[in-house]
C-alpha atoms as a PDB file:
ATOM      1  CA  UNK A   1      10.234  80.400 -36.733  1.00  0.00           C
ATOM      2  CA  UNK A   2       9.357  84.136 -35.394  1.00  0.00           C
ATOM      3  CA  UNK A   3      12.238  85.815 -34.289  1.00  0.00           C
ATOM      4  CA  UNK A   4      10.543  88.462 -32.122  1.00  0.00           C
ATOM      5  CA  UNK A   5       9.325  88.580 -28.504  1.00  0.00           C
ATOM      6  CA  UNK A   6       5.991  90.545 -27.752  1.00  0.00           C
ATOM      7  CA  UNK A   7       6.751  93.072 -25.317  1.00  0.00           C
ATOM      8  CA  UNK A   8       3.619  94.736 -23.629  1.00  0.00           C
ATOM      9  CA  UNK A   9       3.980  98.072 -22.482  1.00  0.00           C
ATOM     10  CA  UNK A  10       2.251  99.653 -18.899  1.00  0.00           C
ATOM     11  CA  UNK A  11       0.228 102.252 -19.510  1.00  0.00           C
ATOM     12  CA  UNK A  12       2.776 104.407 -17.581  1.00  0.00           C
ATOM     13  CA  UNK A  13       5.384 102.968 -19.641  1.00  0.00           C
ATOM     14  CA  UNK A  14       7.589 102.026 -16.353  1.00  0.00           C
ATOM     15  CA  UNK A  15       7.047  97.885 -16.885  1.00  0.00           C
ATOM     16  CA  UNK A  16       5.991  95.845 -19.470  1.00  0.00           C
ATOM     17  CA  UNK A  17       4.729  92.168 -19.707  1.00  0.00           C
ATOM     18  CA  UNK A  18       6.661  90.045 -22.070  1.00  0.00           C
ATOM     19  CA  UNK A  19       5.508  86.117 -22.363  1.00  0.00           C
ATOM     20  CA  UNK A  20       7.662  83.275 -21.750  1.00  0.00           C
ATOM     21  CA  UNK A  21       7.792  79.735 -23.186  1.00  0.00           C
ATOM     22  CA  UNK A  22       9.316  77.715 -20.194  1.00  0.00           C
ATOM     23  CA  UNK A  23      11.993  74.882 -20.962  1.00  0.00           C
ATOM     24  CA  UNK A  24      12.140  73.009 -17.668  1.00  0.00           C
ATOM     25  CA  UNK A  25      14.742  70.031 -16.846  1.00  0.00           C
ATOM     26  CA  UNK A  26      17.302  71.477 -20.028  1.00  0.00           C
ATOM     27  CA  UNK A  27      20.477  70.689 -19.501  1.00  0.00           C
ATOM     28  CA  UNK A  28      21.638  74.281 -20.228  1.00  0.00           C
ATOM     29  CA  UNK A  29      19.852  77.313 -18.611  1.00  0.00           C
ATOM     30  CA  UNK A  30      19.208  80.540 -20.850  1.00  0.00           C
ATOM     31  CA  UNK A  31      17.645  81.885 -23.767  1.00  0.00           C
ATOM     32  CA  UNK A  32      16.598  79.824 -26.023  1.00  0.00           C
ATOM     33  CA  UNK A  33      15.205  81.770 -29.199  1.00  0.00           C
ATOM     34  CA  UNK A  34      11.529  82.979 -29.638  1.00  0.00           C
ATOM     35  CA  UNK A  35       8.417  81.092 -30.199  1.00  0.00           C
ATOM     36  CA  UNK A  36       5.217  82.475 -31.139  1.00  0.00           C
ATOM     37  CA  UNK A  37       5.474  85.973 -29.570  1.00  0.00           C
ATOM     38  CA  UNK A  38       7.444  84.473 -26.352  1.00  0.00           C
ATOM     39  CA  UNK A  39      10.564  84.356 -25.102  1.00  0.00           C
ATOM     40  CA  UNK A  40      12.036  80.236 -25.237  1.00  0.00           C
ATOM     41  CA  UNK A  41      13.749  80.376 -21.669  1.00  0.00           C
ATOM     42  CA  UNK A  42      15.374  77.104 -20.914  1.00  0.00           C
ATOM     43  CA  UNK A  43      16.226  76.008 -17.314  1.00  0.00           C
ATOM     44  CA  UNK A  44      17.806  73.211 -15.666  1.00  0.00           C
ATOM     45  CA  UNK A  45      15.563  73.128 -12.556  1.00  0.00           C
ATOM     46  CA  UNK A  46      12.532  70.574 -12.925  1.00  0.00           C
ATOM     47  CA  UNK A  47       9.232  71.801 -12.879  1.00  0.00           C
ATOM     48  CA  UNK A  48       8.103  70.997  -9.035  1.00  0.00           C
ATOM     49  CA  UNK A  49       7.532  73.041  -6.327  1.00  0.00           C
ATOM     50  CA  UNK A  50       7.398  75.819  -8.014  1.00  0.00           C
ATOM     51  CA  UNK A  51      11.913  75.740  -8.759  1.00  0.00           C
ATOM     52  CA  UNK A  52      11.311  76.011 -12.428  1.00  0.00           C
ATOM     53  CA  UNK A  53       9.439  79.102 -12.186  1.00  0.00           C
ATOM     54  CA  UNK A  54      12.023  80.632  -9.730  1.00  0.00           C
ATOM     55  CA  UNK A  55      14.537  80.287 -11.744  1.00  0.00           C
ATOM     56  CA  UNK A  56      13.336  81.875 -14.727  1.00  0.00           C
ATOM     57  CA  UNK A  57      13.046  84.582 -12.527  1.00  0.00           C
ATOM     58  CA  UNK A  58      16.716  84.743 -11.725  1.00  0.00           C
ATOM     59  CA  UNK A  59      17.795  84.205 -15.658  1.00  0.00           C
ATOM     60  CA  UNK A  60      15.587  86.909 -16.865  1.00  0.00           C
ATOM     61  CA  UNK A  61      16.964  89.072 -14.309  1.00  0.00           C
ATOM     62  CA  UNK A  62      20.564  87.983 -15.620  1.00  0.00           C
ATOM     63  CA  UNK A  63      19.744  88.304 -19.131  1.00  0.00           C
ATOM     64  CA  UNK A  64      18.078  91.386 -18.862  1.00  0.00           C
ATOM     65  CA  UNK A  65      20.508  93.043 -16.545  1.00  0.00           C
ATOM     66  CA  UNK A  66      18.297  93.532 -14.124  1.00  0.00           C
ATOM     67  CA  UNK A  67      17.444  92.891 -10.371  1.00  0.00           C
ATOM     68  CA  UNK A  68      15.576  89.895  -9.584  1.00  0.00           C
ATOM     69  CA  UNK A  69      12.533  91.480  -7.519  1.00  0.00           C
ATOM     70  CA  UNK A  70      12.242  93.650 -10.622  1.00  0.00           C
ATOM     71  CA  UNK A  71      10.677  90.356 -12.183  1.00  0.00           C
ATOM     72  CA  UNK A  72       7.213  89.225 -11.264  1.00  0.00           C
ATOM     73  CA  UNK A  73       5.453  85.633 -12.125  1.00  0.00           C
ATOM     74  CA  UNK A  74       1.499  87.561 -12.971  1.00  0.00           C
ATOM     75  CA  UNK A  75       0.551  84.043 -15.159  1.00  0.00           C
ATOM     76  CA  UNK A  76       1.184  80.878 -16.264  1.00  0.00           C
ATOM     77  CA  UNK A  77       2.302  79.474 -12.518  1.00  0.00           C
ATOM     78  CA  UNK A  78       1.852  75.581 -13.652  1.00  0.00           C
ATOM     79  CA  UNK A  79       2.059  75.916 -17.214  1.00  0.00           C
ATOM     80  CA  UNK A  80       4.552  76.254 -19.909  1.00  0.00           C
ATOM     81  CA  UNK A  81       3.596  79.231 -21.247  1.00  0.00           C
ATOM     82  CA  UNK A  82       4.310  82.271 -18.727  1.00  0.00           C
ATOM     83  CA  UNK A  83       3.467  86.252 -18.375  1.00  0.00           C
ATOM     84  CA  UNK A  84       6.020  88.324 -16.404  1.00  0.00           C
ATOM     85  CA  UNK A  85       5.468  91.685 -15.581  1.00  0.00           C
ATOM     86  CA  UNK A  86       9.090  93.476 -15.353  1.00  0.00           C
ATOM     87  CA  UNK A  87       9.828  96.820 -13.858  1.00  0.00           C
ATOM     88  CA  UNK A  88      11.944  98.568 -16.464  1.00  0.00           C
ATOM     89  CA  UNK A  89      11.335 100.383 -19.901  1.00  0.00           C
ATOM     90  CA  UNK A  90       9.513  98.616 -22.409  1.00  0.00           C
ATOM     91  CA  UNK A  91      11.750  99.880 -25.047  1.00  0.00           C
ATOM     92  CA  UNK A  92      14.940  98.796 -23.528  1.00  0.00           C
ATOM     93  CA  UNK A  93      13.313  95.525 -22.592  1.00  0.00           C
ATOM     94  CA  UNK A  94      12.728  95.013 -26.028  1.00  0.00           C
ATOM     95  CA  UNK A  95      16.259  95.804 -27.521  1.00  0.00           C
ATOM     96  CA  UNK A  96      17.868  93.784 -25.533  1.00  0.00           C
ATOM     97  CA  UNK A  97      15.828  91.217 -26.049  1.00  0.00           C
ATOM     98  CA  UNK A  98      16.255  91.491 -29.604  1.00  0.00           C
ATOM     99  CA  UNK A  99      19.999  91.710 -28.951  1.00  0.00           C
ATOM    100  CA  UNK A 100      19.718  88.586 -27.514  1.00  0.00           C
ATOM    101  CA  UNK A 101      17.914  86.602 -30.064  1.00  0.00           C
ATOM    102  CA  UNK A 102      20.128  88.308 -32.842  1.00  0.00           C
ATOM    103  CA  UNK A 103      23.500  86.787 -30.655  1.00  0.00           C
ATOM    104  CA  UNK A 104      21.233  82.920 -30.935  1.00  0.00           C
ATOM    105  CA  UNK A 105      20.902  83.178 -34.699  1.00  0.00           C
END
């Protein structure tokens, strides 16, 4: 299994895109390791009405430290695999992502 998570940098460097591999209806909400180049994000909330897809919002902002309108959906709306496009540094995004799957292993 790859243990990294592809981070995409802006061209400005102030946001990056990083790919998610949604877990809907999990009985625990959170990371969940890495897959392919994404992030595994599981979440409780079932995948209707678009309640899955806000609530990865909300753990990525808690997992990341971050606010949650710093975290946009830009792909992957009805599918499992997602692009978000988060407002921070793509270098810090990525270490504490790594941080995160090192804590998992």
């Amino acid at each position: 299994m790859q243990r990294a998570v592809r981070v995409e940098a802006s061209p400005d460097r102030r946001a990056c895109i990083v790919s998610v591999r949604a877990q809907p209806g999990a009985k625990r909400t959170g990371a969940a390791g890495a897959w392919n180049g994404m992030l595994k994000v599981a979440v409780a909330a079932p995948a209707e009405d678009g309640r899955a897809n806000e609530e990865l919002v909300r753990v990525l902002a808690r997992i990341l430290g971050l606010r949650a309108n710093a975290i946009r959906l830009v792909s992957g709306e009805r599918s499992r695999a997602k692009r978000f496009r988060i407002e921070a540094d793509p270098d810090v995004v990525a270490a504490k992502l790594a941080e995160i799957l090192a804590e998992g292993a």
